[in-house]
PDB file of N, CA and C in Angstrom:
ATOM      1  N   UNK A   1      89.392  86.106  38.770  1.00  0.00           N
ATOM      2  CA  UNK A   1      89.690  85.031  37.860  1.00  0.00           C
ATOM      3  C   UNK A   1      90.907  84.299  38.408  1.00  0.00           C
ATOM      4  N   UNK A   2      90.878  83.001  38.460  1.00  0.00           N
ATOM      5  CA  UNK A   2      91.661  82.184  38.843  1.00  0.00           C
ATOM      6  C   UNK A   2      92.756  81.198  37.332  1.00  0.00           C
ATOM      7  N   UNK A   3      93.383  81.094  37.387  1.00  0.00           N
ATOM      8  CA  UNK A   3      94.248  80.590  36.189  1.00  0.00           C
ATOM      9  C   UNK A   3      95.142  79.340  36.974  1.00  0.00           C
ATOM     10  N   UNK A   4      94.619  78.283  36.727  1.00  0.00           N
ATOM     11  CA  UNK A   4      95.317  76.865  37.574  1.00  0.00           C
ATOM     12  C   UNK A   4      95.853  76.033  36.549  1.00  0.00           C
ATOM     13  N   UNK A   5      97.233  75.536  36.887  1.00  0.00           N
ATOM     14  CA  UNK A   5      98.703  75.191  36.012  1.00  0.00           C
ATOM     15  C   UNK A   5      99.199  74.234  36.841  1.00  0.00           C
ATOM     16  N   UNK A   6      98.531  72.851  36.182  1.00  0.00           N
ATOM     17  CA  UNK A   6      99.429  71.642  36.824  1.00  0.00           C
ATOM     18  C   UNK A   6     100.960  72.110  36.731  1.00  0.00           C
ATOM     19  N   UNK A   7     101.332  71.661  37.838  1.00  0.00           N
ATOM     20  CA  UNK A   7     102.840  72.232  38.272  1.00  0.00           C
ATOM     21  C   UNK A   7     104.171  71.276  37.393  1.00  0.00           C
ATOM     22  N   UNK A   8     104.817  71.933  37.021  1.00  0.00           N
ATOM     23  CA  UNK A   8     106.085  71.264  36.095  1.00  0.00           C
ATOM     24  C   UNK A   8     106.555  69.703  36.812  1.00  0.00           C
ATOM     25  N   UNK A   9     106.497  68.874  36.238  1.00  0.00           N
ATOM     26  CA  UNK A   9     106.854  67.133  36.792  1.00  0.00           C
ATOM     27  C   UNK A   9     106.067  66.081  37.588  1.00  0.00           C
ATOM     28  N   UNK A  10     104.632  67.462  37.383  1.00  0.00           N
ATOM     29  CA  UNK A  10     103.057  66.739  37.974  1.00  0.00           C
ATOM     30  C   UNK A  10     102.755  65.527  36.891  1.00  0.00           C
ATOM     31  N   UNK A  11     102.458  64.391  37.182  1.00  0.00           N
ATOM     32  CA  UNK A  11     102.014  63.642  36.613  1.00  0.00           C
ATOM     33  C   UNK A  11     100.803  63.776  36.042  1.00  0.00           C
ATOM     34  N   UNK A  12      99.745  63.088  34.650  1.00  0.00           N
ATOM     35  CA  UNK A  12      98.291  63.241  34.648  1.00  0.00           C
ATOM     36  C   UNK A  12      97.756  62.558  35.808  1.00  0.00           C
ATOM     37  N   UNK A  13      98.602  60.687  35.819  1.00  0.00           N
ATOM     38  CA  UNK A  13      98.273  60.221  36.936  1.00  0.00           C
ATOM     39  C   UNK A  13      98.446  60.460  38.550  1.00  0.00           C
ATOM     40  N   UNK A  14      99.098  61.587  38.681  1.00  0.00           N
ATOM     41  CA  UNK A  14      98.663  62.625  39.903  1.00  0.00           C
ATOM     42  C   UNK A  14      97.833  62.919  39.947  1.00  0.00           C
ATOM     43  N   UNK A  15      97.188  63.639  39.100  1.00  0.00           N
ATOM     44  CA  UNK A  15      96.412  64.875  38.695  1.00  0.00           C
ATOM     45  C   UNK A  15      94.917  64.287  39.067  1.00  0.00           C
ATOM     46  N   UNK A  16      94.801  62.936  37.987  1.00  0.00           N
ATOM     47  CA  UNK A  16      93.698  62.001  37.893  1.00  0.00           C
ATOM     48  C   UNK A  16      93.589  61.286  39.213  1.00  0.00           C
ATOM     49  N   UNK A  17      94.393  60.980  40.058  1.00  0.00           N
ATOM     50  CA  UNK A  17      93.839  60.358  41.510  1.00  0.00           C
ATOM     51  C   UNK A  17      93.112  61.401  42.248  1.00  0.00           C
ATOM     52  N   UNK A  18      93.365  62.462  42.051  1.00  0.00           N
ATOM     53  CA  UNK A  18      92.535  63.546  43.104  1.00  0.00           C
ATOM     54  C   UNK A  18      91.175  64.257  42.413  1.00  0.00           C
ATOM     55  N   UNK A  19      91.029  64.417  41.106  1.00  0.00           N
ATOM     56  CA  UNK A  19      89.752  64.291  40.509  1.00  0.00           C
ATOM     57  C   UNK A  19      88.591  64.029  40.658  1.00  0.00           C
ATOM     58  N   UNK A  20      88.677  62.984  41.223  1.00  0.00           N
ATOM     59  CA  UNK A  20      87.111  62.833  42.036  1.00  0.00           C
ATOM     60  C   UNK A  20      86.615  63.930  43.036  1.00  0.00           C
ATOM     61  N   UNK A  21      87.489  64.188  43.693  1.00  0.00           N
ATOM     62  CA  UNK A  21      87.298  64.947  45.146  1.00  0.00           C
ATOM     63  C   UNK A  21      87.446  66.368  44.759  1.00  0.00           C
ATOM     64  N   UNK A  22      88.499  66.752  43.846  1.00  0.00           N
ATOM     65  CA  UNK A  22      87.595  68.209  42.966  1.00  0.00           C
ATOM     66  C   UNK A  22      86.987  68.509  42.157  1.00  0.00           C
ATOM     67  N   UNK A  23      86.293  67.627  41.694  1.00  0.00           N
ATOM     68  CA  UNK A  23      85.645  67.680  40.967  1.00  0.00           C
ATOM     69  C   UNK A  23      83.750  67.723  41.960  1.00  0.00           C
ATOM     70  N   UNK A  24      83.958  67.020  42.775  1.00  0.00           N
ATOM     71  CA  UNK A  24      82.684  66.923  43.822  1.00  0.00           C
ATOM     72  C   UNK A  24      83.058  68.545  44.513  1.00  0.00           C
ATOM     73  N   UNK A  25      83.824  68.808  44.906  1.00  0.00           N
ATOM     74  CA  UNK A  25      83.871  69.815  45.954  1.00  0.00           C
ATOM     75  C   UNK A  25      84.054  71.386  44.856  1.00  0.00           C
ATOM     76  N   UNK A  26      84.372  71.214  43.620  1.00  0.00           N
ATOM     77  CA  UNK A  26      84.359  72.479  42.865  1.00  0.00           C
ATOM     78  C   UNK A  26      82.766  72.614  42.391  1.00  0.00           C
ATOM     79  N   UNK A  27      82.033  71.379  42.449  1.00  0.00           N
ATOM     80  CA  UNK A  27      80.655  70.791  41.779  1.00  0.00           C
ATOM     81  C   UNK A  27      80.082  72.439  43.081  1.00  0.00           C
ATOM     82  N   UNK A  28      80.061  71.830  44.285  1.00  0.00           N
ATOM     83  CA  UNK A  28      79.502  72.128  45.686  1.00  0.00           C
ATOM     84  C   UNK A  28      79.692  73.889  45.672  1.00  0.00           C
ATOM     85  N   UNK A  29      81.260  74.037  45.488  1.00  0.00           N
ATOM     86  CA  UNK A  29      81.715  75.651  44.767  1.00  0.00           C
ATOM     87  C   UNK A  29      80.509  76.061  43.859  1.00  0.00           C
ATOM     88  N   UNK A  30      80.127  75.730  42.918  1.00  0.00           N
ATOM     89  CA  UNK A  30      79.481  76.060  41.802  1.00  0.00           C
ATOM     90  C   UNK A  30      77.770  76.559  42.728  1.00  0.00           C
ATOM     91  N   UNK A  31      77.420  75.419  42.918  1.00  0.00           N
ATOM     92  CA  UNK A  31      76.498  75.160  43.778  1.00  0.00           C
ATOM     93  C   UNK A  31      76.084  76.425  45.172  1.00  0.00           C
ATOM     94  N   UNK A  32      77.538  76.637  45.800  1.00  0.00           N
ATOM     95  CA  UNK A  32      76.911  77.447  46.823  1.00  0.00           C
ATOM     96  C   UNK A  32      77.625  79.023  46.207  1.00  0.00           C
ATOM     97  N   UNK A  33      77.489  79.145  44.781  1.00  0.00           N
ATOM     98  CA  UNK A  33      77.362  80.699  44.341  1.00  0.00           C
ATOM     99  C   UNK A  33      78.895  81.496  43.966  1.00  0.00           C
ATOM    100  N   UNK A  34      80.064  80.024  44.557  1.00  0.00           N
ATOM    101  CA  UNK A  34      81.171  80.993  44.751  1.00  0.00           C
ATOM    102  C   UNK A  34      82.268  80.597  43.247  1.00  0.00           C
ATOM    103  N   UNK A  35      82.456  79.556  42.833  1.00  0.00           N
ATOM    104  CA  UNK A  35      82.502  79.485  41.277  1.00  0.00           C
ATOM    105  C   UNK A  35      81.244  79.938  40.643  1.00  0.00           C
ATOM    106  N   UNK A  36      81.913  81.140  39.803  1.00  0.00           N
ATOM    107  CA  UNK A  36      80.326  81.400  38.814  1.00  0.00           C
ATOM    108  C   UNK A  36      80.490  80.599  36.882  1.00  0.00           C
ATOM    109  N   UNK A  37      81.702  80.550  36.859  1.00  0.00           N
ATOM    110  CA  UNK A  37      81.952  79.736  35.553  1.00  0.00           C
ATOM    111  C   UNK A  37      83.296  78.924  35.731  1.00  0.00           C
ATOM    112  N   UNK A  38      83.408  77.775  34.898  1.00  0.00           N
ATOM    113  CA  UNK A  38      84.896  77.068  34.609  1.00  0.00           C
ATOM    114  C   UNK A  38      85.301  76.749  33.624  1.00  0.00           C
ATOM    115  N   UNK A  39      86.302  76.572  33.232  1.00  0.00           N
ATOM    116  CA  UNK A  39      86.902  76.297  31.403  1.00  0.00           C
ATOM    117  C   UNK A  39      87.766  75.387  31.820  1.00  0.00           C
ATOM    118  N   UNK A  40      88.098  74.790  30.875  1.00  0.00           N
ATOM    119  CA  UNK A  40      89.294  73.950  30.774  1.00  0.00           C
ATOM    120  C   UNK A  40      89.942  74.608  29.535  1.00  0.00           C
ATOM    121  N   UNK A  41      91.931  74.805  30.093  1.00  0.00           N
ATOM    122  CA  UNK A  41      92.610  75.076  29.470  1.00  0.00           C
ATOM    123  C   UNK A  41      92.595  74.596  27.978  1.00  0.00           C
ATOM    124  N   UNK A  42      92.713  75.450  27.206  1.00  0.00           N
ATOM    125  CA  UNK A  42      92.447  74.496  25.471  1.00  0.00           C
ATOM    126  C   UNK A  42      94.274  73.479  25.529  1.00  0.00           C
ATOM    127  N   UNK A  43      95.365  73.939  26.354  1.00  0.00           N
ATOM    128  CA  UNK A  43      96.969  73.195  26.687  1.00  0.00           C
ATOM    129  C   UNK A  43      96.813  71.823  27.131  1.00  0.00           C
ATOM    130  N   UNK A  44      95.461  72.102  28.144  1.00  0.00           N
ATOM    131  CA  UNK A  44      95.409  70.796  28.934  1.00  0.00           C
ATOM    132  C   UNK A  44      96.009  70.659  29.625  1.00  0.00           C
ATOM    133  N   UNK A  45      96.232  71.867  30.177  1.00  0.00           N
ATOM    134  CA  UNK A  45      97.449  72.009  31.397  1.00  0.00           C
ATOM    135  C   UNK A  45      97.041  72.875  32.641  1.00  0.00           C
ATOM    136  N   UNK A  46      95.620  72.688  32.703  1.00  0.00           N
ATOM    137  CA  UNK A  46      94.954  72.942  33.700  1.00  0.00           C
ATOM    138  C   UNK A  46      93.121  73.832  33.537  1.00  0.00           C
ATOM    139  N   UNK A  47      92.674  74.741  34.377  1.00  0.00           N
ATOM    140  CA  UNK A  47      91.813  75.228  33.964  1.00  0.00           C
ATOM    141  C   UNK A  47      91.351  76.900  34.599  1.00  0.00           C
ATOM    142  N   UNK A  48      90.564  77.855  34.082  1.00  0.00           N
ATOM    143  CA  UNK A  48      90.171  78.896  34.616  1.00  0.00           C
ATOM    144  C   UNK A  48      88.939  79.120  34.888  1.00  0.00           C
ATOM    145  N   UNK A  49      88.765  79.711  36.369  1.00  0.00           N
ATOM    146  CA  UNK A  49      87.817  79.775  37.241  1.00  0.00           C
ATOM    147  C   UNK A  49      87.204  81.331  37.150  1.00  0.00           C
ATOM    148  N   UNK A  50      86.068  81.770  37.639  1.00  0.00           N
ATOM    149  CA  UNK A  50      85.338  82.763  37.227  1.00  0.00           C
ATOM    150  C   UNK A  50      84.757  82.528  38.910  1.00  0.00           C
ATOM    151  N   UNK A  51      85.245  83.100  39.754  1.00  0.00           N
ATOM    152  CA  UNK A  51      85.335  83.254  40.980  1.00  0.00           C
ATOM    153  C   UNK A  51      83.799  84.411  41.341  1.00  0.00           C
ATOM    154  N   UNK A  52      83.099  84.381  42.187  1.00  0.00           N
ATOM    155  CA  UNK A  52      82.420  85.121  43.105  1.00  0.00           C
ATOM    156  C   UNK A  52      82.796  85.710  44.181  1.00  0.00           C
ATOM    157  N   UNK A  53      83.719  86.550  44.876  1.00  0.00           N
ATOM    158  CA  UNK A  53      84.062  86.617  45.589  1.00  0.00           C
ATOM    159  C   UNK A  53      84.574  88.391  45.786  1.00  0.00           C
ATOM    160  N   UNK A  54      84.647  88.680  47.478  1.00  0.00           N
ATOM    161  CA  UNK A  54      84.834  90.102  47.211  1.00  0.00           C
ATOM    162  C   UNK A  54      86.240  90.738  47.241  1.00  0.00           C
ATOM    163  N   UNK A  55      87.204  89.802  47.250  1.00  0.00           N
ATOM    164  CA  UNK A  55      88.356  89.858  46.670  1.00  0.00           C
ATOM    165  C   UNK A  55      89.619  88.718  46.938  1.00  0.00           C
ATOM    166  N   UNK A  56      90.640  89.482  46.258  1.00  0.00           N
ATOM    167  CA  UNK A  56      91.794  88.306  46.041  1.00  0.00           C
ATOM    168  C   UNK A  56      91.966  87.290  47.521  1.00  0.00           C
ATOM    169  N   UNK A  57      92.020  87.789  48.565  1.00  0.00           N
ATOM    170  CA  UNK A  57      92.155  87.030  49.245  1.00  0.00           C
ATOM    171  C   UNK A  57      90.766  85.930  49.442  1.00  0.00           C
ATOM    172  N   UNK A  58      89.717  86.001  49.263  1.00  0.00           N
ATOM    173  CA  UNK A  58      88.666  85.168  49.545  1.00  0.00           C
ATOM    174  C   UNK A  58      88.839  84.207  48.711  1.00  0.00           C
ATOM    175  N   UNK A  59      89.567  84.689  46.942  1.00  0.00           N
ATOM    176  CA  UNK A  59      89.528  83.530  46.599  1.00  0.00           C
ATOM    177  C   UNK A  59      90.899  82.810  46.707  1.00  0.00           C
ATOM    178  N   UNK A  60      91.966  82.837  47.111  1.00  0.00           N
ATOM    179  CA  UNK A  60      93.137  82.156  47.930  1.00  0.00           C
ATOM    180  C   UNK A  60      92.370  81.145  48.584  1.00  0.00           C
ATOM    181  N   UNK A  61      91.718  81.529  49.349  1.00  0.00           N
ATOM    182  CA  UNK A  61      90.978  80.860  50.819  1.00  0.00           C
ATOM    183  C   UNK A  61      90.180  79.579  49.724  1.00  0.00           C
ATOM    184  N   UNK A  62      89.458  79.845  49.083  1.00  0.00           N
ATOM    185  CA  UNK A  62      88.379  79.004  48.296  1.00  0.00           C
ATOM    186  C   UNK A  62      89.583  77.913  47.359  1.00  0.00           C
ATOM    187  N   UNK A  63      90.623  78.528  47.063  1.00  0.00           N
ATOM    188  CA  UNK A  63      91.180  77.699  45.632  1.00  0.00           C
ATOM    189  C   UNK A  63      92.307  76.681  46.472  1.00  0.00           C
ATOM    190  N   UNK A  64      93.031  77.444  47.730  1.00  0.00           N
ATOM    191  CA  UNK A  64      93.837  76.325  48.452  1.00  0.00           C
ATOM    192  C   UNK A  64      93.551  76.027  49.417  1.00  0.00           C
ATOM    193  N   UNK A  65      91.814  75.343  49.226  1.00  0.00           N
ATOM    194  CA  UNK A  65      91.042  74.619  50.332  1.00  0.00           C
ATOM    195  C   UNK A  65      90.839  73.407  49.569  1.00  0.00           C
ATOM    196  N   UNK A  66      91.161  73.170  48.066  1.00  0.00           N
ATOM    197  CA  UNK A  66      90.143  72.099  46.813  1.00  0.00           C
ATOM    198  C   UNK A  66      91.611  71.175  47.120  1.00  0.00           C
ATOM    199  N   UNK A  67      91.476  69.586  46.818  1.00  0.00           N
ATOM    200  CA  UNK A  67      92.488  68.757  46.870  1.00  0.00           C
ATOM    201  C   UNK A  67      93.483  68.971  46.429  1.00  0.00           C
ATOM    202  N   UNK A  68      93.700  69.623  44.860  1.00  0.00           N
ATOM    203  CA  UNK A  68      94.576  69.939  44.010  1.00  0.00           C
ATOM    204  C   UNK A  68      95.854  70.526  44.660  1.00  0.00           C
ATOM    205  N   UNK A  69      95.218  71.800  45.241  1.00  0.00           N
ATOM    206  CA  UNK A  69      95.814  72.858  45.760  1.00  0.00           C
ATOM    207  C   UNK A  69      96.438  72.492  47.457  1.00  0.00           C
ATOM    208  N   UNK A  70      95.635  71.519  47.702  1.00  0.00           N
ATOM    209  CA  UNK A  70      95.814  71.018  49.087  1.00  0.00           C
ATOM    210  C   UNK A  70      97.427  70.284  48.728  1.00  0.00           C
ATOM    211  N   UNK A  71      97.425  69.098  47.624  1.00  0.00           N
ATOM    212  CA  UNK A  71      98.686  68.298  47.416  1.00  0.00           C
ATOM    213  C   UNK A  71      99.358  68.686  46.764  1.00  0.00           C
ATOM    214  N   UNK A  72      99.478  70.337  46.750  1.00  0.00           N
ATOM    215  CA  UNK A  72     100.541  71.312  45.687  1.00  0.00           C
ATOM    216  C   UNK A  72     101.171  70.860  44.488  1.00  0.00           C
ATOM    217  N   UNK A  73      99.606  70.265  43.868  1.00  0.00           N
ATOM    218  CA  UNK A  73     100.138  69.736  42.243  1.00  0.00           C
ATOM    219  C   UNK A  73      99.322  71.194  41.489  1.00  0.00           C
ATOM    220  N   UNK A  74      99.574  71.987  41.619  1.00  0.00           N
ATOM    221  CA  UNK A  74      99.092  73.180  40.601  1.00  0.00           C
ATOM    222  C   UNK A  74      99.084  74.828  41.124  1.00  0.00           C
ATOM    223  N   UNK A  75      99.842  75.283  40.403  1.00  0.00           N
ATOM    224  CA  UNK A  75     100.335  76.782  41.042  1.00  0.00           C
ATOM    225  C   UNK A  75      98.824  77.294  40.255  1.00  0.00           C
ATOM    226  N   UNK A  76      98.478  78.380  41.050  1.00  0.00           N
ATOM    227  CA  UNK A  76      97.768  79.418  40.757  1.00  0.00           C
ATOM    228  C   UNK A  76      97.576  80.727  40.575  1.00  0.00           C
ATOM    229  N   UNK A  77      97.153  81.966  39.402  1.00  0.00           N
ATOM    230  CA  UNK A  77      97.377  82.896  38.902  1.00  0.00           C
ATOM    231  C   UNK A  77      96.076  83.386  39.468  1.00  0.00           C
ATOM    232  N   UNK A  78      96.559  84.501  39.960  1.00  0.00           N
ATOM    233  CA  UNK A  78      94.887  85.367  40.563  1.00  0.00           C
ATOM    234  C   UNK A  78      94.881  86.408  39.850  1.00  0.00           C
ATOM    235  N   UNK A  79      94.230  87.126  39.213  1.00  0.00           N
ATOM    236  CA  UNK A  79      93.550  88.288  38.182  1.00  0.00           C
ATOM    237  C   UNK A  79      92.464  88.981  39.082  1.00  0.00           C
ATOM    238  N   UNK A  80      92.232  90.063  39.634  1.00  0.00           N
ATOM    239  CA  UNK A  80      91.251  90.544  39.753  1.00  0.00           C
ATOM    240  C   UNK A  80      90.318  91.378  38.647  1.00  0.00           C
ATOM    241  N   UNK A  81      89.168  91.281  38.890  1.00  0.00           N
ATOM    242  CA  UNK A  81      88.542  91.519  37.513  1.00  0.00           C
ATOM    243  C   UNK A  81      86.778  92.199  37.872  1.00  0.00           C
ATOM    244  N   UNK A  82      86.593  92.900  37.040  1.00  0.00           N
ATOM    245  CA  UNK A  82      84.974  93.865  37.426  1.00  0.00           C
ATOM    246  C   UNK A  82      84.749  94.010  35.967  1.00  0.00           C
ATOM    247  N   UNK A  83      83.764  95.376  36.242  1.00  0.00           N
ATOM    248  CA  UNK A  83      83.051  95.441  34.890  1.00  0.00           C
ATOM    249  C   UNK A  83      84.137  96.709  34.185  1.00  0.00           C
ATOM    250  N   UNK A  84      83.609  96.605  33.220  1.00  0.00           N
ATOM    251  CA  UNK A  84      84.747  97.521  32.192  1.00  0.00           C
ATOM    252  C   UNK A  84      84.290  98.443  32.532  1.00  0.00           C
ATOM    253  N   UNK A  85      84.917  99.536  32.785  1.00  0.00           N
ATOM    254  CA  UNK A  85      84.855 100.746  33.299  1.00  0.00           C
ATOM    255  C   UNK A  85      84.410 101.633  31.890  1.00  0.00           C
ATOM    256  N   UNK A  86      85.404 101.941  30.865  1.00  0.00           N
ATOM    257  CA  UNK A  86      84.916 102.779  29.898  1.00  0.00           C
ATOM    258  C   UNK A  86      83.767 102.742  29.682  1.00  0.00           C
ATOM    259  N   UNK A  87      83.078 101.974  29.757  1.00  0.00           N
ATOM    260  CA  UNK A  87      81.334 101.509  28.997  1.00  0.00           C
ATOM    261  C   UNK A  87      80.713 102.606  30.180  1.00  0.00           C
ATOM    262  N   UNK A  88      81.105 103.013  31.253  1.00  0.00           N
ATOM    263  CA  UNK A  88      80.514 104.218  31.944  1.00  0.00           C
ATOM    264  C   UNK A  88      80.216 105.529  31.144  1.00  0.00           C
ATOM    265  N   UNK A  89      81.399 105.725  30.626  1.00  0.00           N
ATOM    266  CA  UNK A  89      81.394 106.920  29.809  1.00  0.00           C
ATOM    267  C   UNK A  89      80.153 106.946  28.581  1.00  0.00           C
ATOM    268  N   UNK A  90      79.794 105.883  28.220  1.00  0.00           N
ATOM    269  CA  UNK A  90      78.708 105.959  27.295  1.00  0.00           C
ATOM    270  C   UNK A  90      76.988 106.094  28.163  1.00  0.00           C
ATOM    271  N   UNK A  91      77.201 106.137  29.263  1.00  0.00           N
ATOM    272  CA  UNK A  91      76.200 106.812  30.362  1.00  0.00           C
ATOM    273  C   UNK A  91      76.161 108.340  30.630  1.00  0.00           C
ATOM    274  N   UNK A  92      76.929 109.040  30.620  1.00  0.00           N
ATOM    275  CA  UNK A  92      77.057 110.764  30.637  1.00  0.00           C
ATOM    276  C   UNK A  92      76.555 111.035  29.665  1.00  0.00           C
ATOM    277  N   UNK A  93      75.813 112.048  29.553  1.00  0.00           N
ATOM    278  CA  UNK A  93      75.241 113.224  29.047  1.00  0.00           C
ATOM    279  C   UNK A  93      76.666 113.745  28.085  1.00  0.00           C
ATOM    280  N   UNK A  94      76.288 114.188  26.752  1.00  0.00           N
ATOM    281  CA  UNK A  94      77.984 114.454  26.048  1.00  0.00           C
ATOM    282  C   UNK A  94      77.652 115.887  26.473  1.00  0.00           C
TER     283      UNK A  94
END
């Protein structure tokens, strides 16, 4: 999981000139399997990504390749994340 935070004294009209171009190239993400979901922040102060990938570093590689991240208008929070583990335990034999 990715957590992206227009950066403190980023303009919207920063933000909004590069939009087009991530918005096409996160489209293409989606497309070739490696975004599997996206939200927009309910702050409006950016958005969270639901990454495909086989770990933290792959998605580094994927998130500061997109324009945003290219013109360091938005810091990013990486979460690694799987399936809930306890829900195993309801698979054993008691």
């Amino acid at each position: 999981m990715v957590i992206l935070t227009v950066k403190a004294g980023v303009t919207r009209e920063q933000v909004m000139a590069v939009m087009p171009d991530e918005i096409r190239q996160t489209v293409q993400l989606y497309l070739n399997g490696k975004v599997r979901e996206w939200y927009s922040r309910s702050d409006g102060r950016g958005t969270v990504f639901l990454l495909d990938v086989k770990d933290v570093a792959e998605g580094h590689a994927i998130m500061d390749g997109l324009p945003l991240a290219k013109q360091d208008l938005i810091d990013h929070e990486y979460i690694a994340v799987g399936p809930l583990m306890p829900l195993r335990l309801l698979m054993t034999k008691p």
